[in-house]
PDB file of N, CA and C in Angstrom:
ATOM      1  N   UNK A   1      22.459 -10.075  55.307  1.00  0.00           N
ATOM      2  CA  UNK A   1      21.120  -9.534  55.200  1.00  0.00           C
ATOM      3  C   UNK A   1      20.460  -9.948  53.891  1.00  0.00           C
ATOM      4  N   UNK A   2      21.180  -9.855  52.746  1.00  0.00           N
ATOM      5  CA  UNK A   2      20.599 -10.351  51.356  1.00  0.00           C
ATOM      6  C   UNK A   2      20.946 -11.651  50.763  1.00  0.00           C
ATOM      7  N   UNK A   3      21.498 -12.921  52.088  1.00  0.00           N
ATOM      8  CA  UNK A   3      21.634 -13.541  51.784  1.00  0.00           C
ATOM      9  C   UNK A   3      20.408 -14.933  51.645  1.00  0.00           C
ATOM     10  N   UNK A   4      20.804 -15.789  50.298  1.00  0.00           N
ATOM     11  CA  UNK A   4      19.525 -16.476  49.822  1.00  0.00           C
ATOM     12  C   UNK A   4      18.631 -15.710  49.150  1.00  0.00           C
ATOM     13  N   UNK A   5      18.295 -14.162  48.356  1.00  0.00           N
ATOM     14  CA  UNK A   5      17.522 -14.012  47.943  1.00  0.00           C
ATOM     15  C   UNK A   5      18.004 -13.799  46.292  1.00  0.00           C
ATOM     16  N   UNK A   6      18.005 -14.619  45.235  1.00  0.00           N
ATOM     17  CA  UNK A   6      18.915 -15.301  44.254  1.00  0.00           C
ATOM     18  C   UNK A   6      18.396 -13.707  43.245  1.00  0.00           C
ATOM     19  N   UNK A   7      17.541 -13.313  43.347  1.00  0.00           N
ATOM     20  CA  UNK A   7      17.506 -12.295  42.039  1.00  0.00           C
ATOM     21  C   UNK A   7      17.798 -11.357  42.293  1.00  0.00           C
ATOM     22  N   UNK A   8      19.503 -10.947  43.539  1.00  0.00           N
ATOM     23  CA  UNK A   8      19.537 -10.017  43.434  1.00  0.00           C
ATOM     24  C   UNK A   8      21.183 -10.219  43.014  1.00  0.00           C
ATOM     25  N   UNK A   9      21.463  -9.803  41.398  1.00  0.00           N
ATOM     26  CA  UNK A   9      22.290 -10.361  40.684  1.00  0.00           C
ATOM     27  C   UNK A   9      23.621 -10.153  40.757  1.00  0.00           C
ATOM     28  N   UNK A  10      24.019  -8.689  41.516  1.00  0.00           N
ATOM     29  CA  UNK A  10      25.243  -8.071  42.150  1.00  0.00           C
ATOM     30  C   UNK A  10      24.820  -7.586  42.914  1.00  0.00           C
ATOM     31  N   UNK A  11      25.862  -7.047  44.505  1.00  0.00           N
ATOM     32  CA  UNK A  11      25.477  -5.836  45.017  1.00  0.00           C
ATOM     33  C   UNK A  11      27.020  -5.686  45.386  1.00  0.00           C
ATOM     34  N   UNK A  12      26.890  -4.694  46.211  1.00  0.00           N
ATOM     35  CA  UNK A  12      27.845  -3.919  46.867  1.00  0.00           C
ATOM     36  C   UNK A  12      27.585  -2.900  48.175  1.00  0.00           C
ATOM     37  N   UNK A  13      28.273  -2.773  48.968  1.00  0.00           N
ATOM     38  CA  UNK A  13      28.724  -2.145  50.246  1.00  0.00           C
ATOM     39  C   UNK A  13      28.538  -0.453  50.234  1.00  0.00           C
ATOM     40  N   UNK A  14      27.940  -0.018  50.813  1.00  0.00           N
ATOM     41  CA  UNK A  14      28.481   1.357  49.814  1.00  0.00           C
ATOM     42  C   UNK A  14      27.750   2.208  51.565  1.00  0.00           C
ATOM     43  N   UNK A  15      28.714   2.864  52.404  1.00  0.00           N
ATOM     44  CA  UNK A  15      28.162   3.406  53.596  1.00  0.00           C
ATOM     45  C   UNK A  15      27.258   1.789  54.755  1.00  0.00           C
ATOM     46  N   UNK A  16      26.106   3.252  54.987  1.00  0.00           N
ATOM     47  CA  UNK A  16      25.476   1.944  56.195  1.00  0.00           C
ATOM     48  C   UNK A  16      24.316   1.868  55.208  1.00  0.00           C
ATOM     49  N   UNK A  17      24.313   1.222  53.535  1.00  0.00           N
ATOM     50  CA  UNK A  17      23.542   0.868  52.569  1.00  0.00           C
ATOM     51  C   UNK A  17      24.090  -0.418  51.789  1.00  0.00           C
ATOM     52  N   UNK A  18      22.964  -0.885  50.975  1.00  0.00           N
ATOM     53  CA  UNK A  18      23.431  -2.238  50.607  1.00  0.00           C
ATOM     54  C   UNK A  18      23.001  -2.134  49.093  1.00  0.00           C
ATOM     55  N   UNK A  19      23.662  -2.044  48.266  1.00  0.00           N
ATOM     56  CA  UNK A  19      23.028  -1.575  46.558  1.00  0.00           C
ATOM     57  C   UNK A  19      23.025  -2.764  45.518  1.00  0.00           C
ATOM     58  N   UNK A  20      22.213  -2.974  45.156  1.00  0.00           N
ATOM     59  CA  UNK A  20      22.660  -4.468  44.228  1.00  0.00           C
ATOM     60  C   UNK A  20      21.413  -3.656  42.968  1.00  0.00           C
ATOM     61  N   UNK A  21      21.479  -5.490  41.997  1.00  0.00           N
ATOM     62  CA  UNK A  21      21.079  -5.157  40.536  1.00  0.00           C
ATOM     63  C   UNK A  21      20.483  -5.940  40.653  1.00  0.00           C
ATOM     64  N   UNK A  22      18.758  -5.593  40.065  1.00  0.00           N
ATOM     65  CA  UNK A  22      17.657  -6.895  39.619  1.00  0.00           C
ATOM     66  C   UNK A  22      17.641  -7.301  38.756  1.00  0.00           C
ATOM     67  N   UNK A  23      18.038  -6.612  37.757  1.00  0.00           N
ATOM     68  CA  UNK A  23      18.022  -6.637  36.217  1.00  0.00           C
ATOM     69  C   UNK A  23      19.013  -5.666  35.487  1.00  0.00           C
ATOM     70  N   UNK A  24      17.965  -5.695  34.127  1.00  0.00           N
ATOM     71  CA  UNK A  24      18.701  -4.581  33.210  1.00  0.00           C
ATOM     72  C   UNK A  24      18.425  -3.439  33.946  1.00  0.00           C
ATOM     73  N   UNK A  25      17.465  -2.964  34.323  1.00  0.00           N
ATOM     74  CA  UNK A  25      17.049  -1.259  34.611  1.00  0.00           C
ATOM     75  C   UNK A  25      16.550  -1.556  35.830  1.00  0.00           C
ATOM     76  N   UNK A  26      16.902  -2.212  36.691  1.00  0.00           N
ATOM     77  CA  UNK A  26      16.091  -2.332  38.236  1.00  0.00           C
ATOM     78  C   UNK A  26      17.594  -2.221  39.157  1.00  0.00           C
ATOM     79  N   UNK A  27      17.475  -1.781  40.208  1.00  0.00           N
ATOM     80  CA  UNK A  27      18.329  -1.454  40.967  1.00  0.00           C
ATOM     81  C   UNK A  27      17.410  -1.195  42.169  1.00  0.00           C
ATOM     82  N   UNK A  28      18.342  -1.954  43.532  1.00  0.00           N
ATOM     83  CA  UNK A  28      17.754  -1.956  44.901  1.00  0.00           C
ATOM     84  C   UNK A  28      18.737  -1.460  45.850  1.00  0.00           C
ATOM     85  N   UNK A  29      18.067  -0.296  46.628  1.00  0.00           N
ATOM     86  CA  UNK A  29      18.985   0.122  47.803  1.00  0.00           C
ATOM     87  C   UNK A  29      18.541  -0.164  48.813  1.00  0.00           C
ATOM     88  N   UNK A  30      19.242  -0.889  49.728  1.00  0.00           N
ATOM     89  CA  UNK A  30      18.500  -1.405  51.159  1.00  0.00           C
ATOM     90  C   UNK A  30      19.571  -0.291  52.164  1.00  0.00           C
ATOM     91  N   UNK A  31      18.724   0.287  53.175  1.00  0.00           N
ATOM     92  CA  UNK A  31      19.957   1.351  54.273  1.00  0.00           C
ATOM     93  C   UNK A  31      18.835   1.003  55.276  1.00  0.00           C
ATOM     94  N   UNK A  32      19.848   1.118  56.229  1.00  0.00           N
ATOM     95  CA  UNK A  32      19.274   1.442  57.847  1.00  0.00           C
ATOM     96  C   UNK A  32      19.167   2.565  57.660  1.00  0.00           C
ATOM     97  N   UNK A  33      18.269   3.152  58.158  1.00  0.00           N
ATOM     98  CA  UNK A  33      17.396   4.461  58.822  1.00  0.00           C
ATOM     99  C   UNK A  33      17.045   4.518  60.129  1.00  0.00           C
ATOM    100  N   UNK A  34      17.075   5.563  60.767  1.00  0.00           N
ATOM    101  CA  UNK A  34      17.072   6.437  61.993  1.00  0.00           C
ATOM    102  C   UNK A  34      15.564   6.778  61.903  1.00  0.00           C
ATOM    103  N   UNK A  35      14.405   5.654  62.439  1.00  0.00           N
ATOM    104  CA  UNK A  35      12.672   6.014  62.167  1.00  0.00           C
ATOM    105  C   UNK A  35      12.660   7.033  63.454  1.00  0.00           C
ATOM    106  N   UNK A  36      13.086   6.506  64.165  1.00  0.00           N
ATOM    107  CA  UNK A  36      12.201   7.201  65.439  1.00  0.00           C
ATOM    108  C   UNK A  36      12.766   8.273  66.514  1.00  0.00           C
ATOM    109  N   UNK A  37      14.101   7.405  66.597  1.00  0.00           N
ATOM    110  CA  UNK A  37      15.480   8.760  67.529  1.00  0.00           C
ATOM    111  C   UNK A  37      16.457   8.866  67.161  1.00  0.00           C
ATOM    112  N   UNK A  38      17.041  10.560  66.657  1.00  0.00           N
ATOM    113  CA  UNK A  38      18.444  10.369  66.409  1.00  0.00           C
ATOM    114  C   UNK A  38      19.141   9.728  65.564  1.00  0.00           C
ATOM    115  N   UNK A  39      20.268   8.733  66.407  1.00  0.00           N
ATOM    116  CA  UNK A  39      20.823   8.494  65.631  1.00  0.00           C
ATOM    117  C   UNK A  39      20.864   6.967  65.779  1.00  0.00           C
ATOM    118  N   UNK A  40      19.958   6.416  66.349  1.00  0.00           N
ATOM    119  CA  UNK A  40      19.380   4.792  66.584  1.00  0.00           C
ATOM    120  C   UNK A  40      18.975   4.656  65.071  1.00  0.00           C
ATOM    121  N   UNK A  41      19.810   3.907  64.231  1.00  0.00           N
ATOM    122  CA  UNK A  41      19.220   2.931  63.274  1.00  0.00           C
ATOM    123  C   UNK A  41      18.178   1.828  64.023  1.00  0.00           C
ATOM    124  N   UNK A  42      16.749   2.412  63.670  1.00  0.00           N
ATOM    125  CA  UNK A  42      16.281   1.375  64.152  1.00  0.00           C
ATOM    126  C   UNK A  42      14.840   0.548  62.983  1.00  0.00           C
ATOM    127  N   UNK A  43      14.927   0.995  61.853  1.00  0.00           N
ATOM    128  CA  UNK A  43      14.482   0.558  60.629  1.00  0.00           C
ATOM    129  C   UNK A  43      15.453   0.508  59.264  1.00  0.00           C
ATOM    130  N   UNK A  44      14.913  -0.523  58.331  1.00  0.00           N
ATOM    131  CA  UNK A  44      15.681  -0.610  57.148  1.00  0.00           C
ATOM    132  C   UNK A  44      14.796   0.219  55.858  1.00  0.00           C
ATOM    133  N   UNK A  45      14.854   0.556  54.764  1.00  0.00           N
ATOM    134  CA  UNK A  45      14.350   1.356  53.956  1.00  0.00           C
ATOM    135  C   UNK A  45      14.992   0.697  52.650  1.00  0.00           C
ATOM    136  N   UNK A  46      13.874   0.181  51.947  1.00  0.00           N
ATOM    137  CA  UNK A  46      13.924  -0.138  50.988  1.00  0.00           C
ATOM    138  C   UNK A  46      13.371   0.380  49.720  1.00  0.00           C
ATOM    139  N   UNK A  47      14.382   0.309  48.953  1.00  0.00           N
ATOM    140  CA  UNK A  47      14.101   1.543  47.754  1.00  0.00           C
ATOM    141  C   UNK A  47      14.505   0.948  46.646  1.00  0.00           C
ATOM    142  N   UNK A  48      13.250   0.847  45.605  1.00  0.00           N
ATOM    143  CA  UNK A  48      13.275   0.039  43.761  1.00  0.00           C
ATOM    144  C   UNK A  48      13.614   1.092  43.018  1.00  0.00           C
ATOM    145  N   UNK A  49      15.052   1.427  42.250  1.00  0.00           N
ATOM    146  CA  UNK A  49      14.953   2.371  41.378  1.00  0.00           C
ATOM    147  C   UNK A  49      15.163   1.881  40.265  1.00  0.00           C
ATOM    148  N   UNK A  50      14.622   2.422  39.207  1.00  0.00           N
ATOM    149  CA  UNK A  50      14.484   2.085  37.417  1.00  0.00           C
ATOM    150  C   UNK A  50      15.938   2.799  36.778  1.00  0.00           C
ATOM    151  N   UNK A  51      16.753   2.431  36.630  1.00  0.00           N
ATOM    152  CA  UNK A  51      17.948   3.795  35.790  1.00  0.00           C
ATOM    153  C   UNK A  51      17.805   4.678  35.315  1.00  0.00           C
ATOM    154  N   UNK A  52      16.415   4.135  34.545  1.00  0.00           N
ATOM    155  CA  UNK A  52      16.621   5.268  33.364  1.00  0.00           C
ATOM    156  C   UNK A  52      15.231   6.265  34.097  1.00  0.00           C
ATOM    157  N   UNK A  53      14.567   6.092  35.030  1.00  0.00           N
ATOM    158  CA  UNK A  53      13.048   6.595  35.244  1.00  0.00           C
ATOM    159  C   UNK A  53      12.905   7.105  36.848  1.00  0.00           C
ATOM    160  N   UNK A  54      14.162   6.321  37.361  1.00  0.00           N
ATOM    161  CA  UNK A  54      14.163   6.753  38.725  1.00  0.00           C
ATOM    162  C   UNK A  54      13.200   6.215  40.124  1.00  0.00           C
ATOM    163  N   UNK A  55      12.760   6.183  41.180  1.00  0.00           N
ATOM    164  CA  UNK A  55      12.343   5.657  41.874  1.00  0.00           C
ATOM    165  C   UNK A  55      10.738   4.901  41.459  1.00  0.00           C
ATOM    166  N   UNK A  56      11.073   3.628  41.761  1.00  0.00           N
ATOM    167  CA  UNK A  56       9.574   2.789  41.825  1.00  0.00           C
ATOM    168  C   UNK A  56       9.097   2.937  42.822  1.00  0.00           C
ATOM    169  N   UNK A  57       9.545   2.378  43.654  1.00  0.00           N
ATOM    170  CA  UNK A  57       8.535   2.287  45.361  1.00  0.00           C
ATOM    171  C   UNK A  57       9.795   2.069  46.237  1.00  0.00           C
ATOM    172  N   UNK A  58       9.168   2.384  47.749  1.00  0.00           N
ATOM    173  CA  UNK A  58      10.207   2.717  48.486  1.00  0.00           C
ATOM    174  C   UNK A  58       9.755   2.331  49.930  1.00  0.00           C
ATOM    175  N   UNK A  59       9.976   1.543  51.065  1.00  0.00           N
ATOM    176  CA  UNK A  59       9.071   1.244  52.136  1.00  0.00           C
ATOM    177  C   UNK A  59      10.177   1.676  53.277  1.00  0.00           C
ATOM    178  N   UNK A  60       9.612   1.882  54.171  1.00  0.00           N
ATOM    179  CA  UNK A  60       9.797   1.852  55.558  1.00  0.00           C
ATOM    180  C   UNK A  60       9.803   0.843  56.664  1.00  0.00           C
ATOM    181  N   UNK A  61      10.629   0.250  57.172  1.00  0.00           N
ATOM    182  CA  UNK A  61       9.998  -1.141  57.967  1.00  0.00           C
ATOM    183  C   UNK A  61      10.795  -0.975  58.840  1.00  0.00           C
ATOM    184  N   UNK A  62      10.014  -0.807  60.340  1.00  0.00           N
ATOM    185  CA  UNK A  62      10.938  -0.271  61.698  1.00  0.00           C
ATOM    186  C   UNK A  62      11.025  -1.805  62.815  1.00  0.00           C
ATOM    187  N   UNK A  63      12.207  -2.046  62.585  1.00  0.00           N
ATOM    188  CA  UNK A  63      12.433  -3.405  63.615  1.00  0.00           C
ATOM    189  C   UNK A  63      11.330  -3.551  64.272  1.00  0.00           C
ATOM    190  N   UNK A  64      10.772  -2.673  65.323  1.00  0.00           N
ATOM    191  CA  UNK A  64       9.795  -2.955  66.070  1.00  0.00           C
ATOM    192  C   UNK A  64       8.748  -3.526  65.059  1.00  0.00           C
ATOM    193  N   UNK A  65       8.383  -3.171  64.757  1.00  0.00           N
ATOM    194  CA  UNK A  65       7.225  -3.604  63.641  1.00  0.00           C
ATOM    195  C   UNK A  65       7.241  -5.003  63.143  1.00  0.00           C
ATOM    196  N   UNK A  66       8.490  -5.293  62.772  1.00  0.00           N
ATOM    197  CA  UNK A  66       8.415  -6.748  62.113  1.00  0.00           C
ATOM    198  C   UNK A  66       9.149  -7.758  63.052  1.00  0.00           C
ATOM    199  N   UNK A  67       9.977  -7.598  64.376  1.00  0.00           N
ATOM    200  CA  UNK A  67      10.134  -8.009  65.178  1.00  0.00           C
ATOM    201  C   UNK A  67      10.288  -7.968  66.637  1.00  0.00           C
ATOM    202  N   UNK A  68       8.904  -7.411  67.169  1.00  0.00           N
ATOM    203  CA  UNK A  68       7.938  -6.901  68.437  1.00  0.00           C
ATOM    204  C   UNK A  68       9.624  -6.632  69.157  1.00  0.00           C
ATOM    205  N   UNK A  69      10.848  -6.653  68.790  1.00  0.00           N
ATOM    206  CA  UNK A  69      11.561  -5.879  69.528  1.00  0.00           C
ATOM    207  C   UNK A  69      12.063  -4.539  69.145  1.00  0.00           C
ATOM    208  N   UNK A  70      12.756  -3.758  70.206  1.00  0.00           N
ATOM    209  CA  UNK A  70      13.209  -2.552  70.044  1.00  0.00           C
ATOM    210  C   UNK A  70      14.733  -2.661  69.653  1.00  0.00           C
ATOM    211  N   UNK A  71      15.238  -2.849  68.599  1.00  0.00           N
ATOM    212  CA  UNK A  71      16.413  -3.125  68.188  1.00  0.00           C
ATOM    213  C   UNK A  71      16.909  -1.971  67.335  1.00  0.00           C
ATOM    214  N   UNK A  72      18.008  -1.390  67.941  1.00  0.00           N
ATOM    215  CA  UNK A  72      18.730  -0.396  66.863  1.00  0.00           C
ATOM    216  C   UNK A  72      20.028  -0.459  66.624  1.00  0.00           C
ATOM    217  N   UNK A  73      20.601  -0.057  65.502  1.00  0.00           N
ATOM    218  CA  UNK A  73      22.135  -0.346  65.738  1.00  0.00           C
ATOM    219  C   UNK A  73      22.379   1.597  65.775  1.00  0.00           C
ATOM    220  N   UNK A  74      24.027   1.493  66.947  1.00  0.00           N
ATOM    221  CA  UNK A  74      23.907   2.651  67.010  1.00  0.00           C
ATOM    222  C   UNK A  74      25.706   3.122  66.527  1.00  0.00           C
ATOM    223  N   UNK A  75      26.554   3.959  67.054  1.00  0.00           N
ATOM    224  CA  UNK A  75      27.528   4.001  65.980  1.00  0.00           C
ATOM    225  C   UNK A  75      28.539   4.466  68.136  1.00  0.00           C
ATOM    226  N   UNK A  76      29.237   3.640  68.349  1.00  0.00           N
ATOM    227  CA  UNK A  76      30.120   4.191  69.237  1.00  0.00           C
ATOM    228  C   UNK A  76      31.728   3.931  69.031  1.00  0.00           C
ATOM    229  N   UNK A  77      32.096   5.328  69.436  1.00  0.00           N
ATOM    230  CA  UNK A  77      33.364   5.469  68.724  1.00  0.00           C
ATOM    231  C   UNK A  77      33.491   5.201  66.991  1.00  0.00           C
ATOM    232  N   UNK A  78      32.523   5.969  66.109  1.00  0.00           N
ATOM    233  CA  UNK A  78      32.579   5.765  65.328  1.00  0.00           C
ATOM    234  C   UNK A  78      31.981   4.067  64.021  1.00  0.00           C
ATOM    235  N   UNK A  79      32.041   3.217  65.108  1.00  0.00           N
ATOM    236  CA  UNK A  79      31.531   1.964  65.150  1.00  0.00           C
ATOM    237  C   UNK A  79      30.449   1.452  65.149  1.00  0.00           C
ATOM    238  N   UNK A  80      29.521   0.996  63.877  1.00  0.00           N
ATOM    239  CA  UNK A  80      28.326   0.848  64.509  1.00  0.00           C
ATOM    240  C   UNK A  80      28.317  -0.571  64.859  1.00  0.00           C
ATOM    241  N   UNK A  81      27.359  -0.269  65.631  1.00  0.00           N
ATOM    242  CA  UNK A  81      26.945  -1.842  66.416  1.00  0.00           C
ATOM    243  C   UNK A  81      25.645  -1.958  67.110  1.00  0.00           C
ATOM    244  N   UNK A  82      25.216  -3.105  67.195  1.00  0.00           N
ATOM    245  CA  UNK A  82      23.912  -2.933  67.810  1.00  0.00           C
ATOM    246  C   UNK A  82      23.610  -3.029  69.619  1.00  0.00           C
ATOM    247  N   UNK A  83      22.383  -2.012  69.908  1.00  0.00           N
ATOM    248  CA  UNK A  83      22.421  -1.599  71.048  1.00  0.00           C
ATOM    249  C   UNK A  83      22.390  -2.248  71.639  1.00  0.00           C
ATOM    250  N   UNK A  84      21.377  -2.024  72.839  1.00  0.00           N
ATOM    251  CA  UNK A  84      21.808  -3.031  74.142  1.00  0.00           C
ATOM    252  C   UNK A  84      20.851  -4.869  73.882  1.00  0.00           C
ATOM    253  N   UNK A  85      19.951  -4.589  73.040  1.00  0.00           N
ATOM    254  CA  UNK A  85      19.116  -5.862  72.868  1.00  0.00           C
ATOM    255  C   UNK A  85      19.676  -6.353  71.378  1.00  0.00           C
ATOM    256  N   UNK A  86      20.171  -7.421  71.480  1.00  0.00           N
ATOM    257  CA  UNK A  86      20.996  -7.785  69.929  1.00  0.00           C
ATOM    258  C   UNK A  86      19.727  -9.170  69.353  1.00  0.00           C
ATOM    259  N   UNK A  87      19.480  -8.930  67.848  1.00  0.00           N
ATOM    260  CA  UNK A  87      19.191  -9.850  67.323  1.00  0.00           C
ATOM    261  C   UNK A  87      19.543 -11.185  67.422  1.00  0.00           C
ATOM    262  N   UNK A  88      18.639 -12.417  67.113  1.00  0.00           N
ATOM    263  CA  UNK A  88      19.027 -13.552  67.078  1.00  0.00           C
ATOM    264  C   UNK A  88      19.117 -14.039  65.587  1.00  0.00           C
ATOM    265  N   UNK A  89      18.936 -15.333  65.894  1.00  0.00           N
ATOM    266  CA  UNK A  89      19.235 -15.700  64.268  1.00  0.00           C
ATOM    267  C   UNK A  89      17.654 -15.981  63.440  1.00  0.00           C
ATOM    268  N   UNK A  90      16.385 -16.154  64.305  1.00  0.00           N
ATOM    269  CA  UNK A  90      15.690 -15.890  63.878  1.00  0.00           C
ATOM    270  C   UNK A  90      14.985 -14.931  63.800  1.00  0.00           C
ATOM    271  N   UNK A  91      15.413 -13.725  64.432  1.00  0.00           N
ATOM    272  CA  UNK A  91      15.290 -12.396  63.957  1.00  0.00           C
ATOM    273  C   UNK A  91      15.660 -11.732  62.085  1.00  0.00           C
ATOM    274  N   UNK A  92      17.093 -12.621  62.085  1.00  0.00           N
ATOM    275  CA  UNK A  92      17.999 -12.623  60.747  1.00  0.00           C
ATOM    276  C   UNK A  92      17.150 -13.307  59.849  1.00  0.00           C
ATOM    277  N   UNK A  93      16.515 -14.562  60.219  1.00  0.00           N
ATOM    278  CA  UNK A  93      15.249 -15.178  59.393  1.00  0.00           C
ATOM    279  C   UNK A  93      14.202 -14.414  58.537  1.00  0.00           C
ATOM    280  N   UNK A  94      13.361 -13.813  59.821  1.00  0.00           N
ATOM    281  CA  UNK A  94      12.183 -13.167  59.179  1.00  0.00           C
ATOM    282  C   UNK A  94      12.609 -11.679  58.503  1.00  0.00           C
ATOM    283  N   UNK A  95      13.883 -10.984  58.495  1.00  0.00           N
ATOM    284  CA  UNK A  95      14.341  -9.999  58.277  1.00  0.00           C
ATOM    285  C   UNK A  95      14.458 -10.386  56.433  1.00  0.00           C
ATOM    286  N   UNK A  96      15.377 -11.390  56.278  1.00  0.00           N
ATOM    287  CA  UNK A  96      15.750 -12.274  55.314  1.00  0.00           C
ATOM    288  C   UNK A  96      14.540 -12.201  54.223  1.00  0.00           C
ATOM    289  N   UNK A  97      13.555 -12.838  55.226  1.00  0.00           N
ATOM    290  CA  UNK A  97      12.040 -13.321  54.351  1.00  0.00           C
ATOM    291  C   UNK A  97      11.309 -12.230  53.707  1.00  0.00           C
ATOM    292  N   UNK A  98      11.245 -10.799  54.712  1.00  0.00           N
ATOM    293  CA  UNK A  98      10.543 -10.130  54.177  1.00  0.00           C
ATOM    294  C   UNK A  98      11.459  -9.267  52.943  1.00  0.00           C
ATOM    295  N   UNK A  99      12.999  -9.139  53.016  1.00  0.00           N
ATOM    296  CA  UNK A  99      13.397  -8.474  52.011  1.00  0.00           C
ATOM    297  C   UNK A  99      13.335  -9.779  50.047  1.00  0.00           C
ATOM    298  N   UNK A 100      13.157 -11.111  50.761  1.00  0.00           N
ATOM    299  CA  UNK A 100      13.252 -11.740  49.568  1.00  0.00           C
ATOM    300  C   UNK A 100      11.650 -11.525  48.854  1.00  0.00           C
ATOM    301  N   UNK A 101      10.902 -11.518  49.887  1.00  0.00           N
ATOM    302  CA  UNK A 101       8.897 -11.199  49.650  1.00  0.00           C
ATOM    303  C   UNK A 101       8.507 -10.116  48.991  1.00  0.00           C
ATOM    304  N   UNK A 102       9.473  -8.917  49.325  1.00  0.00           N
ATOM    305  CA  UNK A 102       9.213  -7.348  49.245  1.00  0.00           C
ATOM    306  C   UNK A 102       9.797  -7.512  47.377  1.00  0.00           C
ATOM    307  N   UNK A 103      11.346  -8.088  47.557  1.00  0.00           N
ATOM    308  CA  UNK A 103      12.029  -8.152  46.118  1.00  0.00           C
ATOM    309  C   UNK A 103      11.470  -8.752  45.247  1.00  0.00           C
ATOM    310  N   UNK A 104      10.925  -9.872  45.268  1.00  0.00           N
ATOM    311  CA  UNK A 104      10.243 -10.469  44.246  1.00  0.00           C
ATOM    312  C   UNK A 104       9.327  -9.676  43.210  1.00  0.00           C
ATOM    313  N   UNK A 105       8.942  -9.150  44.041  1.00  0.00           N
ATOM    314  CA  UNK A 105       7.462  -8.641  43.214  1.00  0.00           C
ATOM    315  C   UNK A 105       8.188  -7.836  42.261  1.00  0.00           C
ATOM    316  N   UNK A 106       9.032  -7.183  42.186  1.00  0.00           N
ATOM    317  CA  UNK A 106      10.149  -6.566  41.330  1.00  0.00           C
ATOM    318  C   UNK A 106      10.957  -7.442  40.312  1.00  0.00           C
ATOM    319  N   UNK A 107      11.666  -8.372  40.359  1.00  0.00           N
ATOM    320  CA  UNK A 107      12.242  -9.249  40.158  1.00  0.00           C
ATOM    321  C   UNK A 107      12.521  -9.861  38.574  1.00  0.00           C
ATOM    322  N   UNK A 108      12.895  -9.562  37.942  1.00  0.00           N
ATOM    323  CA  UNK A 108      12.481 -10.276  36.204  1.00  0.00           C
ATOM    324  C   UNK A 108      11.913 -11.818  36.672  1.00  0.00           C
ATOM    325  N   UNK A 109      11.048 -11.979  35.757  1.00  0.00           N
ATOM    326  CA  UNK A 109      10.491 -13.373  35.794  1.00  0.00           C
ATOM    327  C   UNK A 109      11.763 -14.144  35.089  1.00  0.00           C
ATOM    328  N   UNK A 110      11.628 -15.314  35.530  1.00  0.00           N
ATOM    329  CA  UNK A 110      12.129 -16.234  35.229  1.00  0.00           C
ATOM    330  C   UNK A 110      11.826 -17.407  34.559  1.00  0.00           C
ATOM    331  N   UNK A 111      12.435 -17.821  33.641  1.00  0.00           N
ATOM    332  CA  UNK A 111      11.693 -19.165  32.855  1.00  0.00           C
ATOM    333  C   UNK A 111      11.420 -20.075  33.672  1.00  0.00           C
ATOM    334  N   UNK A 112       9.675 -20.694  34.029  1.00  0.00           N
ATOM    335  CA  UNK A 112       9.594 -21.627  34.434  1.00  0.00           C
ATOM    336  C   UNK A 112       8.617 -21.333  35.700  1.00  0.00           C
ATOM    337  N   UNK A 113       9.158 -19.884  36.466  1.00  0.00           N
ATOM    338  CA  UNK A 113       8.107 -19.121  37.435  1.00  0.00           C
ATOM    339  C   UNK A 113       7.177 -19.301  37.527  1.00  0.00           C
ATOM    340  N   UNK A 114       6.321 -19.212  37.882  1.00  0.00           N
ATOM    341  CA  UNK A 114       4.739 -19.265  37.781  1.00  0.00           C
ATOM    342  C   UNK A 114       4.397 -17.902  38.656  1.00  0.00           C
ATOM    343  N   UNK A 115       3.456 -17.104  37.597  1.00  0.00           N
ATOM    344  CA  UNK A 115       2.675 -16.048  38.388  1.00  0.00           C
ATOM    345  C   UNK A 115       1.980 -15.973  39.780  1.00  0.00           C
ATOM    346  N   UNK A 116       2.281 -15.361  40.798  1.00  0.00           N
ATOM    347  CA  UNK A 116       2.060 -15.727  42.224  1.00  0.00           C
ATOM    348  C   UNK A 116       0.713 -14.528  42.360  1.00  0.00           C
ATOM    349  N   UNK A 117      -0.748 -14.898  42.689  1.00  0.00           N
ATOM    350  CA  UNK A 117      -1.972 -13.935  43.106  1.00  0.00           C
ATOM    351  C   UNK A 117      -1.569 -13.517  44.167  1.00  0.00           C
TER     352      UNK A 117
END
């Protein structure tokens, strides 16, 4: 899921969440969330926290929304997995794109960057 997006400098596994480091004081939690039923993961939730200051911004983005399908992962026998309509790989694409689009804007600049309007 966070693969190819280079400024995110560690992460780690931690539940059905994905925690990494932007920087010195930036920290990103990516989790599936349950938007609409139960216990259908069927959005990811992305959340900028500061260490020392605590939450920056925090979004909501429900599969349907960013890929006109109804995709959830759900948990059987303990197991999660995804339901009956499974992602492709360019599903994994634009999923990819929008968490590297969303991260940036967060991101320490880098020598050489150029400011993006």
């Amino acid at each position: 899921m966070i693969r190819g997006i280079p400024f995110i400098q560690r992460y780690t596994l931690a539940g059905n969440a994905v925690l990494g480091s932007l920087g010195k004081n930036l920290r990103v939690k990516i989790s599936f969330v349950a938007a609409t039923f139960g216990d259908h993961y069927d959005a990811i939730k992305l959340r900028v926290i500061n260490r020392k200051k605590g939450d920056v911004d925090a979004q909501i983005v429900k599969f349907k929304e960013l890929l006109d399908k109804n995709l959830f992962i759900d948990s059987y026998d303990g197991v999660p997995a995804w339901g009956p309509q499974k992602p492709v790989q360019s599903d994994y694409v634009k999923l990819n794109q929008l968490l590297h689009n969303y991260l940036s804007y967060y991101a320490p600049k880098r020598k050489g960057r150029k400011k993006q309007c």
